[in-house]
Protein backbone atom coordinates (compact mmCIF):
# COMPACT_ATOMS: atom_id res chain seq x y z
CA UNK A 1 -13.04 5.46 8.93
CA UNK A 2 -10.69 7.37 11.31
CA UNK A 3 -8.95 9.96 10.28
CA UNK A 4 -5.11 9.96 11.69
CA UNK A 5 -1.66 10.73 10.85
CA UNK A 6 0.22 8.30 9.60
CA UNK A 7 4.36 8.68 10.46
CA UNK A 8 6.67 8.64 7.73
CA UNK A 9 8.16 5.17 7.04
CA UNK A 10 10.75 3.75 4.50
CA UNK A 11 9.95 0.39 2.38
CA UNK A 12 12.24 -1.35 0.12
CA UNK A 13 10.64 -4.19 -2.22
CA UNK A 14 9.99 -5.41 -5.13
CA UNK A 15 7.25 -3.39 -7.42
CA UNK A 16 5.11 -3.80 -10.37
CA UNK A 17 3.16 -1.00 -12.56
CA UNK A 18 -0.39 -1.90 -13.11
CA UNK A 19 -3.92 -0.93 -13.18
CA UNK A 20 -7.24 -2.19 -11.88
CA UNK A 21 -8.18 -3.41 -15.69
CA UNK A 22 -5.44 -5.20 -16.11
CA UNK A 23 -5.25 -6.96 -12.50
CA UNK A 24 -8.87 -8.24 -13.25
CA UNK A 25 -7.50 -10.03 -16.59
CA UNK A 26 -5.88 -12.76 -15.31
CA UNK A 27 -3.89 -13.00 -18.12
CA UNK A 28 -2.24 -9.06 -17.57
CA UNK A 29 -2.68 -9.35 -13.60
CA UNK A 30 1.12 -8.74 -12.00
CA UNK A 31 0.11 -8.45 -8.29
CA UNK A 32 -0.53 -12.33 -7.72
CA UNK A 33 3.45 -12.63 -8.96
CA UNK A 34 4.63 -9.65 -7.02
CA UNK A 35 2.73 -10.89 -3.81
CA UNK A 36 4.03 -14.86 -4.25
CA UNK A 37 7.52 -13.37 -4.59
CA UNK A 38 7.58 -11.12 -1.41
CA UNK A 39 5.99 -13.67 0.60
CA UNK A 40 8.49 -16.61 -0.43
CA UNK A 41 10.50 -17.57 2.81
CA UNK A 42 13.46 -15.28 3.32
CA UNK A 43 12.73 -13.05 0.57
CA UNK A 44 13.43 -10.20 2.85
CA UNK A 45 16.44 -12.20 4.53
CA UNK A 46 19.34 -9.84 3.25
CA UNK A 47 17.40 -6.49 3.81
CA UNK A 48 20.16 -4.75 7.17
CA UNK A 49 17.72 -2.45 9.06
CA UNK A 50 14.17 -4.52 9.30
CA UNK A 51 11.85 -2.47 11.48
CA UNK A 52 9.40 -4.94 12.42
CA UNK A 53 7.82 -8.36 10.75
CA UNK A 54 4.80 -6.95 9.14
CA UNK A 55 4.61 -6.59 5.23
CA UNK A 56 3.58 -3.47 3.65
CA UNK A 57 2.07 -2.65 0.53
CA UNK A 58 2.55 0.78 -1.08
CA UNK A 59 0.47 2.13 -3.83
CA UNK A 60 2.31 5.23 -5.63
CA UNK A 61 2.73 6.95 -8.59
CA UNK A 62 -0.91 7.13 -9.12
CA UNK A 63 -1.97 8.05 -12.88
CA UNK A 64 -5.17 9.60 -11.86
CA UNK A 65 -8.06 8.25 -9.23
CA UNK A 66 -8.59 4.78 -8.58
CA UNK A 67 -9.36 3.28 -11.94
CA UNK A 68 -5.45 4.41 -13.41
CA UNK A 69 -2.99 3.02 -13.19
CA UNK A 70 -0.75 3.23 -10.10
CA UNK A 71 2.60 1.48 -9.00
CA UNK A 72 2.36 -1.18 -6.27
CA UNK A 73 5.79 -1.76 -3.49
CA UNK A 74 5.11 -4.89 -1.62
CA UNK A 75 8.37 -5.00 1.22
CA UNK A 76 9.44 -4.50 4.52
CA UNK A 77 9.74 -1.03 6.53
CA UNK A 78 13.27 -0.39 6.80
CA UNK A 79 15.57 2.22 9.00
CA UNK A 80 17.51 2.88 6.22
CA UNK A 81 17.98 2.33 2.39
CA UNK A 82 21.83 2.41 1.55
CA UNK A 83 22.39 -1.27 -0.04
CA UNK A 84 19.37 -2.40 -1.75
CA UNK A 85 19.48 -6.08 -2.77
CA UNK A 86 18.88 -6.53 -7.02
CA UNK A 87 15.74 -6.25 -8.18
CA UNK A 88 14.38 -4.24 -5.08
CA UNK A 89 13.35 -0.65 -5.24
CA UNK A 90 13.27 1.64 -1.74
CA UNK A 91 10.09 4.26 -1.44
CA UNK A 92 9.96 6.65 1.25
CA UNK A 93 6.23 6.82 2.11
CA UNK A 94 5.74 10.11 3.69
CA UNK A 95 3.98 11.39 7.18
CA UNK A 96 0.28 12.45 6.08
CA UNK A 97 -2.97 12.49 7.02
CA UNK A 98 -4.80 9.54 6.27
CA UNK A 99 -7.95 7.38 6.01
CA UNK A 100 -7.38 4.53 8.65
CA UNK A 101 -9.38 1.11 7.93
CA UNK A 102 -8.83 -2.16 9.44
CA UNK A 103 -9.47 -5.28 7.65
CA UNK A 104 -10.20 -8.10 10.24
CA UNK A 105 -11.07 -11.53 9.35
CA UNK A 106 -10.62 -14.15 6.68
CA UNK A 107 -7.80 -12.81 3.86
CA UNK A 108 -8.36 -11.95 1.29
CA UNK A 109 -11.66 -11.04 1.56
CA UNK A 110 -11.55 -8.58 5.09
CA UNK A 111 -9.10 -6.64 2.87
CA UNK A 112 -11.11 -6.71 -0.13
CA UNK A 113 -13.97 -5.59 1.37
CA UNK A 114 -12.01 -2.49 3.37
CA UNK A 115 -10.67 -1.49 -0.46
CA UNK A 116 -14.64 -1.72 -1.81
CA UNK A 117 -15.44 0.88 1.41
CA UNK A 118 -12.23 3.06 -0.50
CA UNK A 119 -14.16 2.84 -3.60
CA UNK A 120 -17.48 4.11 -2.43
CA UNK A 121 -16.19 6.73 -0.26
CA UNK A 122 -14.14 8.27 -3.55
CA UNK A 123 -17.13 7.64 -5.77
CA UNK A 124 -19.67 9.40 -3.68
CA UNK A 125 -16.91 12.71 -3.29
CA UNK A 126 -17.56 12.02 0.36
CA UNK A 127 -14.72 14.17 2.20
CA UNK A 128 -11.95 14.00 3.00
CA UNK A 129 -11.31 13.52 -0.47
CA UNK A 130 -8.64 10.92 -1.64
CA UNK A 131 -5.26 12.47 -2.69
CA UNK A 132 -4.54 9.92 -4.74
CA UNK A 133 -0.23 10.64 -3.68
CA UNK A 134 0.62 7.01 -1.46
CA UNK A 135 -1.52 4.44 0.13
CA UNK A 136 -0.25 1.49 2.67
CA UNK A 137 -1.50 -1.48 3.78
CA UNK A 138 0.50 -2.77 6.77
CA UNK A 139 0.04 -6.78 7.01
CA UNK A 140 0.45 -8.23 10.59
CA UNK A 141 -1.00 -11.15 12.08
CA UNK A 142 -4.40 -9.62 13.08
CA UNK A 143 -4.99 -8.78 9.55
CA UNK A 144 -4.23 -5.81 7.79
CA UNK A 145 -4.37 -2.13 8.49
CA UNK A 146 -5.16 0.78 5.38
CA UNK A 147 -3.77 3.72 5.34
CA UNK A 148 -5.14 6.16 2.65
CA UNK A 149 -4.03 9.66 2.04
CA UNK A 150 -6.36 11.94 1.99
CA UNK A 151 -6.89 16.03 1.29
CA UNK A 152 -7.06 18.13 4.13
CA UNK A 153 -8.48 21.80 4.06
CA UNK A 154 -6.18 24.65 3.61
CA UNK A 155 -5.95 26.32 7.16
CA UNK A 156 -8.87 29.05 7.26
């Protein structure tokens, strides 16, 4: 894991609240939905301002570490937010430092696997520590990159 700073970027999408216990009852799960819907062909189509192609996914509003629940954004990075299409929500994902991981290989599971490496890193209290504030994953067509925000020291 490299540690880097990640630029500020703006994402408008659609969102869902949920939690890790409820995403493994299939019957509660809401990313599966959220995901279909922001991948369906043109769903981005009347977003002005589209930075690049890649889809991002933004994990916010965290209720406490990785087993609360937390608020998913799955959109596009845009240059600016002023007429958001209904249904769609805007997030401005601030510049911090972060936790890079690349996920390489066959999807789902390269990016599942990157998120289980997120999991034992927090659970050991190796440092940096999570902050727990906003995570990204930028999807492009070599896979997917994670970006997880992390504590740094206070300056000594």
């Amino acid at each position: 894991m490299n540690i880097v700073d990640r630029p500020e970027i703006l994402v408008v999408g659609y969102a869902a609240r949920t939690s890790p216990a409820a995403e493994a009852d299939p019957s509660r799960a809401q990313l599966p939905a959220l995901w279909q819907r922001a991948g369906a062909p043109g769903a981005f189509a009347h977003v002005p301002g589209r930075v690049d192609e890649n889809l991002y996914a933004v994990l916010t509003d965290y209720e406490s570490d990785h087993h609360g629940a937390y608020t998913q954004i799955v959109g596009i990075a845009v240059r600016s937010a002023a007429r958001l299409p209904e249904g769609m929500v805007a997030v401005r994902v601030p510049g911090v430092p972060v936790m890079k991981l690349e996920a390489r290989g066959p999807m789902p599971q390269a990016l599942v696997e990157c998120w289980q490496e997120v999991w034992k890193h927090t659970e050991s209290g190796a440092v940096p520590a999570r902050a727990f504030t906003t995570d990204v994953e930028v999807h492009h067509p070599s896979g997917a990159d994670l970006y997880i925000a992390v504590l740094t020291p206070p300056p000594s």
